[in-house]
Protein backbone atom coordinates (compact mmCIF):
# COMPACT_ATOMS: atom_id res chain seq x y z
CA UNK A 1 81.71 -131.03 -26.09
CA UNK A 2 82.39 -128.23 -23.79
CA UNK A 3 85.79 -126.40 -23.53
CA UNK A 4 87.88 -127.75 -20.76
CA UNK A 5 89.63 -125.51 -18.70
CA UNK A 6 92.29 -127.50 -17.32
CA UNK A 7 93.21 -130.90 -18.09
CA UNK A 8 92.28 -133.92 -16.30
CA UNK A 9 95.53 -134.29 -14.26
CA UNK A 10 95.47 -130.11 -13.62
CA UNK A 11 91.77 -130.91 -12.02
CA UNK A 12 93.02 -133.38 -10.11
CA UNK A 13 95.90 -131.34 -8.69
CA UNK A 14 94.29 -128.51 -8.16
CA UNK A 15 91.09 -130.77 -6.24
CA UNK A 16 93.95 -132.68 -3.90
CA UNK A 17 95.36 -129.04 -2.82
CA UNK A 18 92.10 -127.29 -2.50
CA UNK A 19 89.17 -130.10 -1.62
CA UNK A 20 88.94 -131.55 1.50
CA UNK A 21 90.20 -135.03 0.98
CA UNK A 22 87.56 -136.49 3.12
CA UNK A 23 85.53 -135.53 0.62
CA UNK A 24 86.23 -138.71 -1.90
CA UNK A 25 85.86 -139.43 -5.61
CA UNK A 26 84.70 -142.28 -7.32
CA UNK A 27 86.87 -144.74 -9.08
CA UNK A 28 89.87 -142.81 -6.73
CA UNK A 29 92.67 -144.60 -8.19
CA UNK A 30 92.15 -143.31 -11.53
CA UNK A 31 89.10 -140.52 -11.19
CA UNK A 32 86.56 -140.28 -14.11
CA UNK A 33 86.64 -136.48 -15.49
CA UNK A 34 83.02 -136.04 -16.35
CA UNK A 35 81.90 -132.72 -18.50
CA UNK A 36 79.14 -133.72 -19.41
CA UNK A 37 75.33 -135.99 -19.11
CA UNK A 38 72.54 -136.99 -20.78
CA UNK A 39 69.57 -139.06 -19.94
CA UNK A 40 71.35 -142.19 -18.86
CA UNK A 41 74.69 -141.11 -19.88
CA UNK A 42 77.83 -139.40 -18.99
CA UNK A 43 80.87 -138.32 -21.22
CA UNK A 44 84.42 -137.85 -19.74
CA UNK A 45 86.96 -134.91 -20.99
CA UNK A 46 87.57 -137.21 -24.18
CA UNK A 47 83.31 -137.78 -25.54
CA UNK A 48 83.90 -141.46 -24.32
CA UNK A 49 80.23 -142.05 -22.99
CA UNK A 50 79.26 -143.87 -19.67
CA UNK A 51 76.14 -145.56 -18.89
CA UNK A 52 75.36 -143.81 -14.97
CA UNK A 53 74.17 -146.73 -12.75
CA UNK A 54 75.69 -144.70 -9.69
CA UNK A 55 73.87 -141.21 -9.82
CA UNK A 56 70.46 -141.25 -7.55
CA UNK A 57 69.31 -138.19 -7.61
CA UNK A 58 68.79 -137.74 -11.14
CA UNK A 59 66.12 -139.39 -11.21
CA UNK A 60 64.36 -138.09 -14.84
CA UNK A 61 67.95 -138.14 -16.14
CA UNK A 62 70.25 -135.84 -16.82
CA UNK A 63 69.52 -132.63 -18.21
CA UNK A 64 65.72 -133.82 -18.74
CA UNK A 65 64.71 -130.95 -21.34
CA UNK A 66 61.52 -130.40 -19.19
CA UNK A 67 62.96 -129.78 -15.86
CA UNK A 68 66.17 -127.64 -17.91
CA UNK A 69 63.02 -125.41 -19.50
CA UNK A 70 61.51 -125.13 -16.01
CA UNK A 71 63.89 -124.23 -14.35
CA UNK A 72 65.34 -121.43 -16.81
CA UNK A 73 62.07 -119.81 -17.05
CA UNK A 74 61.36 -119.49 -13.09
CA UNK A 75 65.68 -118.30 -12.70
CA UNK A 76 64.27 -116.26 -15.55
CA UNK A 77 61.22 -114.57 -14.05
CA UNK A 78 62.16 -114.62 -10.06
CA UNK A 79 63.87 -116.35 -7.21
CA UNK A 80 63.41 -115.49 -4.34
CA UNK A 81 63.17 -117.03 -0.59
CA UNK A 82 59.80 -118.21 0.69
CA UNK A 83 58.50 -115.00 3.40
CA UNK A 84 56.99 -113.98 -0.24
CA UNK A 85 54.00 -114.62 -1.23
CA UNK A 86 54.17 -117.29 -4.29
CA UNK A 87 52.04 -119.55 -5.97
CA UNK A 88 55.16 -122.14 -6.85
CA UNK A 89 55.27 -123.67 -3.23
CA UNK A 90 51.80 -124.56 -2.49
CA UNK A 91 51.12 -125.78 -6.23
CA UNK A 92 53.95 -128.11 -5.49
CA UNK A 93 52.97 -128.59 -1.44
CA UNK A 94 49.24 -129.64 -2.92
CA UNK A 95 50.91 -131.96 -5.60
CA UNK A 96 52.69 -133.48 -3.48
CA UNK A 97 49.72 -134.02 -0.87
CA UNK A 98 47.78 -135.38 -3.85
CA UNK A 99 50.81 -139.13 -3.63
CA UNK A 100 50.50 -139.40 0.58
CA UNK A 101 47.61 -140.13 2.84
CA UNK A 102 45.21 -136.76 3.83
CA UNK A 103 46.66 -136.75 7.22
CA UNK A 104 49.99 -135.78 6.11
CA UNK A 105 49.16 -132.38 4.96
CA UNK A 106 51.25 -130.04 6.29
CA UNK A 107 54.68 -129.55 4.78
CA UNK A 108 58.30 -127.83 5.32
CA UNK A 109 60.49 -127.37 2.26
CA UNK A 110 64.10 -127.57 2.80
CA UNK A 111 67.54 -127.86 0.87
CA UNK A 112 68.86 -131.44 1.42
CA UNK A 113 67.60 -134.88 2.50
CA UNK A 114 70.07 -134.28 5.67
CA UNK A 115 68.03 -131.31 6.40
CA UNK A 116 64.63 -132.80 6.23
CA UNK A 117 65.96 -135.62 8.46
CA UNK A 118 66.92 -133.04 11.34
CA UNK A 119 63.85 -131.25 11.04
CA UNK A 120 61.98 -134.78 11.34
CA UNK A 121 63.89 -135.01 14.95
CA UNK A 122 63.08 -131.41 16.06
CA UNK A 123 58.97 -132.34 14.76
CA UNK A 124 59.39 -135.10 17.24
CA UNK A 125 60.73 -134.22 19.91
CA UNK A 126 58.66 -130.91 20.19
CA UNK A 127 55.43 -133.04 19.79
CA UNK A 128 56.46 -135.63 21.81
CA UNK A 129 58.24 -133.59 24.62
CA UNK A 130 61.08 -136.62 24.48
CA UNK A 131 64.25 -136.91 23.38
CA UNK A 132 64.99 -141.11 22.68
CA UNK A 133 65.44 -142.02 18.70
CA UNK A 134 64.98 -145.83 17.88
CA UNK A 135 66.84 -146.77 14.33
CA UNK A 136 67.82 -149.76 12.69
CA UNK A 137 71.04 -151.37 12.53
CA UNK A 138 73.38 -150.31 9.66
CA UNK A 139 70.91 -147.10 9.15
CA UNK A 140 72.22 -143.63 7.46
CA UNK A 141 70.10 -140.49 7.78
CA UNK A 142 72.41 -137.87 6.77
CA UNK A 143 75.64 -136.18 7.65
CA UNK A 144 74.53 -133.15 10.04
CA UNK A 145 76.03 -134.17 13.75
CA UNK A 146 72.46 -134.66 14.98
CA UNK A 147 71.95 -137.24 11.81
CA UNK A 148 75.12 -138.85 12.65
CA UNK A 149 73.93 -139.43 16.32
CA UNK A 150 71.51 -141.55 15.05
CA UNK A 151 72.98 -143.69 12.40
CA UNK A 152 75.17 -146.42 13.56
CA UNK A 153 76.74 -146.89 9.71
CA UNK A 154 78.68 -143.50 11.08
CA UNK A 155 78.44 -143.38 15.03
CA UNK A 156 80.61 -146.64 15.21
CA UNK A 157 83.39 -145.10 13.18
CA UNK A 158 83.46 -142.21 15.69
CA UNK A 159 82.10 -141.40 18.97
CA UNK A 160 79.75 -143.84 19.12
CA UNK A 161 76.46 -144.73 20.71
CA UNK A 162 74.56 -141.70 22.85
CA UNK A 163 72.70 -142.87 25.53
CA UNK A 164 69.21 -141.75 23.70
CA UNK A 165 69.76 -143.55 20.90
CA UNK A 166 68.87 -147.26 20.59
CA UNK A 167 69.24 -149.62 17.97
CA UNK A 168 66.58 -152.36 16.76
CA UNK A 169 67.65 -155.54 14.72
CA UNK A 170 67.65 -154.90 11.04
CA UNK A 171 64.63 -156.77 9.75
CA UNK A 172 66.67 -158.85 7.34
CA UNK A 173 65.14 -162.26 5.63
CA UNK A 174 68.08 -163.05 4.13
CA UNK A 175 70.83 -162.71 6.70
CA UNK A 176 69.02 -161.19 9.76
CA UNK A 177 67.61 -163.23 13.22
CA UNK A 178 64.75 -164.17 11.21
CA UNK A 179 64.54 -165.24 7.90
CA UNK A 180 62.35 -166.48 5.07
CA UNK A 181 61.71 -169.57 6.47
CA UNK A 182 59.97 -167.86 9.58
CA UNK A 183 56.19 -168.15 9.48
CA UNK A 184 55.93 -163.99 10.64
CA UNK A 185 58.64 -162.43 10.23
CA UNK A 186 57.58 -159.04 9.98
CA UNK A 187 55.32 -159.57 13.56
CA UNK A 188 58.74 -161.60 14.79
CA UNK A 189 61.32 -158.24 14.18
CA UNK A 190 58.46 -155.93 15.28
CA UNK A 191 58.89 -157.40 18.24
CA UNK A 192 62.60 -156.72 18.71
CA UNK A 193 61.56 -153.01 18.73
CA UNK A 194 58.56 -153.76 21.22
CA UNK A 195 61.11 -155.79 23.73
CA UNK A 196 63.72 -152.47 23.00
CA UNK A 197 61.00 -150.25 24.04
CA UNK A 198 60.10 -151.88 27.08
CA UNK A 199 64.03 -151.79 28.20
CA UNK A 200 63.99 -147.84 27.43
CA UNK A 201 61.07 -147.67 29.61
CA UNK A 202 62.72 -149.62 32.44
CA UNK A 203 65.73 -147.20 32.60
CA UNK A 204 62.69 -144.70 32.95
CA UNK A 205 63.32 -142.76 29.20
CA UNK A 206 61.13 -141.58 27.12
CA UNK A 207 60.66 -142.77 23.11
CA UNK A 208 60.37 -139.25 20.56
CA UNK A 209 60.81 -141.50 17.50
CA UNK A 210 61.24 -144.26 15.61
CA UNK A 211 63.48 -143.69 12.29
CA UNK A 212 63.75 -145.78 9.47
CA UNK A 213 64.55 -145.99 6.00
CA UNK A 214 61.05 -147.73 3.73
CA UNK A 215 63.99 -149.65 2.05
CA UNK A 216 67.01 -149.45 3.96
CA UNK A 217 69.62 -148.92 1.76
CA UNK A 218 73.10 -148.41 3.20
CA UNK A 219 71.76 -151.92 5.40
CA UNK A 220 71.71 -154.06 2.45
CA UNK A 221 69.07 -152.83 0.05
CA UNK A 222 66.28 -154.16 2.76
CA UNK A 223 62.94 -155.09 1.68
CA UNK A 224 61.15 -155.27 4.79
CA UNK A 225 58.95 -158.66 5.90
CA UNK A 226 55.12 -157.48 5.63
CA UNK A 227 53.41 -156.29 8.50
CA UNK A 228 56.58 -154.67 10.04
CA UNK A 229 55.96 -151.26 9.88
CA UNK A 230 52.56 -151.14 11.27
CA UNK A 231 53.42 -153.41 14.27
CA UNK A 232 56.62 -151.02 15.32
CA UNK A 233 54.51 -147.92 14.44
CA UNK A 234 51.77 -149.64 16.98
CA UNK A 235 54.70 -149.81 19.61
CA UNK A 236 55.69 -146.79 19.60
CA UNK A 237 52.90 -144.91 19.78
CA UNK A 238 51.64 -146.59 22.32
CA UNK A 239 54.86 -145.69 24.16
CA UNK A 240 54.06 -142.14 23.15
CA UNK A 241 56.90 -141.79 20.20
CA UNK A 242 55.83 -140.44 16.25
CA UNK A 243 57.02 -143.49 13.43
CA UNK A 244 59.13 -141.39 10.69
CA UNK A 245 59.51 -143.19 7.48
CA UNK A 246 62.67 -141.61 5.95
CA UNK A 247 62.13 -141.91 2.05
CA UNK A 248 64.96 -139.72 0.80
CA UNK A 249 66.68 -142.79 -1.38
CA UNK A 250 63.30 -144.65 -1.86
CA UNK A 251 59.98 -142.05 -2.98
CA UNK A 252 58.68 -140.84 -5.61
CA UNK A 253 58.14 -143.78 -7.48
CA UNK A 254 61.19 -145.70 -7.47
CA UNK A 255 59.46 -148.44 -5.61
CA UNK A 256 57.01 -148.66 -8.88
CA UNK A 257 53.84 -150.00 -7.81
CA UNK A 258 53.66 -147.69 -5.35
CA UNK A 259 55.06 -143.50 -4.94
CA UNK A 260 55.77 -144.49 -1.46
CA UNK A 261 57.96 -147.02 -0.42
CA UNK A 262 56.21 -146.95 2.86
CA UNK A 263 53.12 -148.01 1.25
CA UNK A 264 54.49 -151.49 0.28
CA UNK A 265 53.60 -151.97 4.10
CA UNK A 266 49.96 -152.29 3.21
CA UNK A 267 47.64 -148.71 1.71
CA UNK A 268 46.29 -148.30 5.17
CA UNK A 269 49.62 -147.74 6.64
CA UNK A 270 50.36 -143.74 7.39
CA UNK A 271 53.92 -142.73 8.82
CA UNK A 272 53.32 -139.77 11.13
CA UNK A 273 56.42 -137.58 9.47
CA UNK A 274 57.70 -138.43 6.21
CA UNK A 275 61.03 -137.17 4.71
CA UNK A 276 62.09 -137.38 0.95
CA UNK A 277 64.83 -135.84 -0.55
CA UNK A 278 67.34 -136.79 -3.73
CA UNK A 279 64.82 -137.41 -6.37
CA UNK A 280 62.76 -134.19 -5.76
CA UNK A 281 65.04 -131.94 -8.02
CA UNK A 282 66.55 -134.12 -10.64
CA UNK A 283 69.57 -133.23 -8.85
CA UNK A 284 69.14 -129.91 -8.09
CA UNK A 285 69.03 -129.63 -3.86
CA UNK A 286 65.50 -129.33 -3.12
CA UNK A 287 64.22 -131.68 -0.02
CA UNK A 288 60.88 -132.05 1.86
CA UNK A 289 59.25 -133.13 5.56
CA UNK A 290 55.32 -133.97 5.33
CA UNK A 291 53.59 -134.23 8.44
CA UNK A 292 49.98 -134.01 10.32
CA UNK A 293 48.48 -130.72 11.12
CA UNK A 294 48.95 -131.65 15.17
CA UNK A 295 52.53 -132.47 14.80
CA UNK A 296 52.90 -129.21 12.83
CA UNK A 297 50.53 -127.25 14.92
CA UNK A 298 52.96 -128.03 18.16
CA UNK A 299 56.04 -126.58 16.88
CA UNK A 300 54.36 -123.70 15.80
CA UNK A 301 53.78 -123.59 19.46
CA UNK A 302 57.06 -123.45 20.62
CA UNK A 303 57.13 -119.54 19.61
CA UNK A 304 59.90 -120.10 17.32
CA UNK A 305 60.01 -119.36 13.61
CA UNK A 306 61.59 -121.90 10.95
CA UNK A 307 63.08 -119.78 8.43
CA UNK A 308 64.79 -121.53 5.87
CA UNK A 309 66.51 -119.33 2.82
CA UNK A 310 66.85 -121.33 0.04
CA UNK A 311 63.91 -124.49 1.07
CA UNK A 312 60.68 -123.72 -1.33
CA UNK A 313 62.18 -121.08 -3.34
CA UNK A 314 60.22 -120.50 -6.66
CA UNK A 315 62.69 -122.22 -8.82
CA UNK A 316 63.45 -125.05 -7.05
CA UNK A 317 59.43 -125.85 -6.54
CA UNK A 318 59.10 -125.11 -10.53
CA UNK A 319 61.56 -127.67 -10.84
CA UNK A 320 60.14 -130.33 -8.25
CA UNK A 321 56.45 -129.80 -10.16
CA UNK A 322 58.59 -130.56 -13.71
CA UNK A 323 59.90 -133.50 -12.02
CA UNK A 324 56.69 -134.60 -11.15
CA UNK A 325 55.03 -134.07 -14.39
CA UNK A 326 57.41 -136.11 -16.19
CA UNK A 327 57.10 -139.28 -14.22
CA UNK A 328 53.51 -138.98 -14.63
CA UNK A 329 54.13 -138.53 -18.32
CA UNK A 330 56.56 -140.53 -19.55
CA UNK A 331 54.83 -143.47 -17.13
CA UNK A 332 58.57 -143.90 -15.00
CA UNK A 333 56.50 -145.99 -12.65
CA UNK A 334 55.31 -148.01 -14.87
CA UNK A 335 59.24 -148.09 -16.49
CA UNK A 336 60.06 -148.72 -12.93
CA UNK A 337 58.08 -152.12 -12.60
CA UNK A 338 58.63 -153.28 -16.47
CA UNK A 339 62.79 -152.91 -16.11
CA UNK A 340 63.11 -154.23 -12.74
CA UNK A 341 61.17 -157.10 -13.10
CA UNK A 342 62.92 -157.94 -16.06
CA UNK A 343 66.03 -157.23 -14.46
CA UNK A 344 65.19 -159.60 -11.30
CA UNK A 345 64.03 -162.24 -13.88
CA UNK A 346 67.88 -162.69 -15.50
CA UNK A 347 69.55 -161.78 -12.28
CA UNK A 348 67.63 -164.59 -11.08
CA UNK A 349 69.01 -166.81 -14.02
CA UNK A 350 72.65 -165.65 -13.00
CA UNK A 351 71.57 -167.21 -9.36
CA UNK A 352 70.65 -170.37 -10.59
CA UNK A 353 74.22 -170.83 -12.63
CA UNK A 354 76.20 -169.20 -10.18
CA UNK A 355 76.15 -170.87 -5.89
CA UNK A 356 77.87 -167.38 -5.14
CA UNK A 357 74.97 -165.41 -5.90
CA UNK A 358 72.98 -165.61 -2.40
CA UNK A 359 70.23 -163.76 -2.54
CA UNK A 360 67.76 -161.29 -5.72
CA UNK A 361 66.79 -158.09 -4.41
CA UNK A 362 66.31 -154.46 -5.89
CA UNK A 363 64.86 -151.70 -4.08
């Protein structure tokens, strides 16, 4: 176990006088010291080992030999930020390609699923020449000020609603307007959106977007009805806006059948931006935007550059390609389906013992 320098009660000091204490810890009351992880486990100041069911971004595990080696050899060799010349960030940018529909081709690296997010909005509203975001009840997208515009899960706590934001029902079978017993349900909440564009229109503004989590997580661990997502992304286009499919808690597999959460909505459905985020790096900060070559091609228009330091740096794309290689590898798709299912299958044994236990769901 690695030397401590101070002792669990000197950390905690030392991180209530020097930490912002909006900045929170788990298990506040009496904090977990961890020094230390592996795979699926952590070990406190003591060696007392923890099975992780709260980390999501380490999503190999922890200290996953492969992405360790990967990422030691490319610190190693060279870091450096992405105006050089590299071979690292389009290997990765064509991997990545290889899991998403051919029109989404074109993509921006950044540092952190907030990041991707607000470079999702800018996309938008330079293709779109319009400034109105649609999102979903309950919905996070990240903690930058233009991110916390647009997810009511924050805005309510402080300033609240801005007059270009507007917020659709969350398409909820369980507790929402329209549940399982509906005979569409995914054509029924689709039309929510379609009546809240046609009241945006009326007050004569203009849709950029519509913004929504694949599996809306902070909402409730949503699984949305089928059909959904194509219906809203038909309604907004034809309204003019881009459909952005924010997969920062829900790609790369996690869904298990599919790489995409987005593509539970049926294979022919294509988002027109994509954002993904925590499980890129194994928990190193390395986030993404895929988009079309048009949407790309008009805010290269704008005259502007995007520079971003740190976002496709060579070690953090050797990293994202280990990551990739091991969940081809070691199958965690596969893992994915054969866990949860049998996971669903005894929570849904609890449900039948226990009246409390409303609804099954993982996502």
């Amino acid at each position: 176990m690695a030397e401590e320098r101070f002792s669990k009660q000197e950390t905690l000091e030392m991180r209530q006088r020097l930490i912002g204490q909006s900045c929170r810890l788990f298990y506040s009351e009496d904090p977990v010291k961890i020094v230390k992880a592996r795979g699926q486990y952590l070990f406190d100041e003591n060696g007392k080992r923890y099975l992780d069911c709260i980390s999501n971004v380490q999503h190999v595990g922890h200290c996953h030999p492969a992405i360790t080696k990967a990422a030691t050899a490319q610190m190693d060799l060279l870091n450096a930020n992405s105006r050089f010349l590299h071979d690292n960030i389009v290997l990765y940018a064509d991997r990545l390609a290889a899991t998403l529909p051919k029109k989404l081709s074109v993509f921006y690296f950044v540092n952190s699923g907030s990041e991707a997010n607000d470079l999702a909005l800018r996309l938008a509203e330079q293709y779109t020449q319009h400034e109105d975001v649609i999102v979903l009840d309950h919905a996070y997208h990240g903690h930058l000020k233009s991110l916390i515009d647009i997810s009511p899960y924050k805005f309510r706590k402080l300033a609240g609603q801005k007059e270009w934001v507007h917020v659709a029902p969350l398409p909820d079978t369980y507790r929402g307007i329209y549940r399982e017993d509906h005979p569409n349900p995914g054509q029924a909440y689709a039309d929510t959106v379609k009546d809240l564009i046609e009241e945006i229109i009326r007050k004569g503004r203009k849709i950029a977007a519509f913004f929504a989590e694949s599996l809306p997580s902070v909402g409730g661990q949503i699984i949305l009805p089928q059909g959904y997502s194509p219906k809203v992304a038909e309604y907004v286009r034809s309204a003019g806006g881009l459909f952005v499919a924010d997969e920062i808690q829900t790609g790369f597999g996690r869904a298990g059948t599919h790489f995409w959460a987005f593509q539970l909505q049926g294979e022919d459905f294509c988002p027109d931006i994509v954002t993904m985020g925590k499980p890129m790096g194994n928990g190193h900060p390395l986030a993404c935007v895929a988009t079309t070559v048009e949407i790309a091609g008009a805010f290269t228009a704008n005259g502007v550059e995007y520079f971003n330091t740190f976002g496709g740096n060579p070690v953090s794309c050797a990293i994202g390609l280990a990551v990739l290689d091991v969940i081809e590898k070691e199958d965690l798709r596969g893992n994915a389906i054969r866990v949860g299912t049998h996971l669903i299958d005894l929570l849904k044994k609890l449900q039948e013992k226990h009246e409390i236990i409303g609804d099954v769901r993982i996502a």
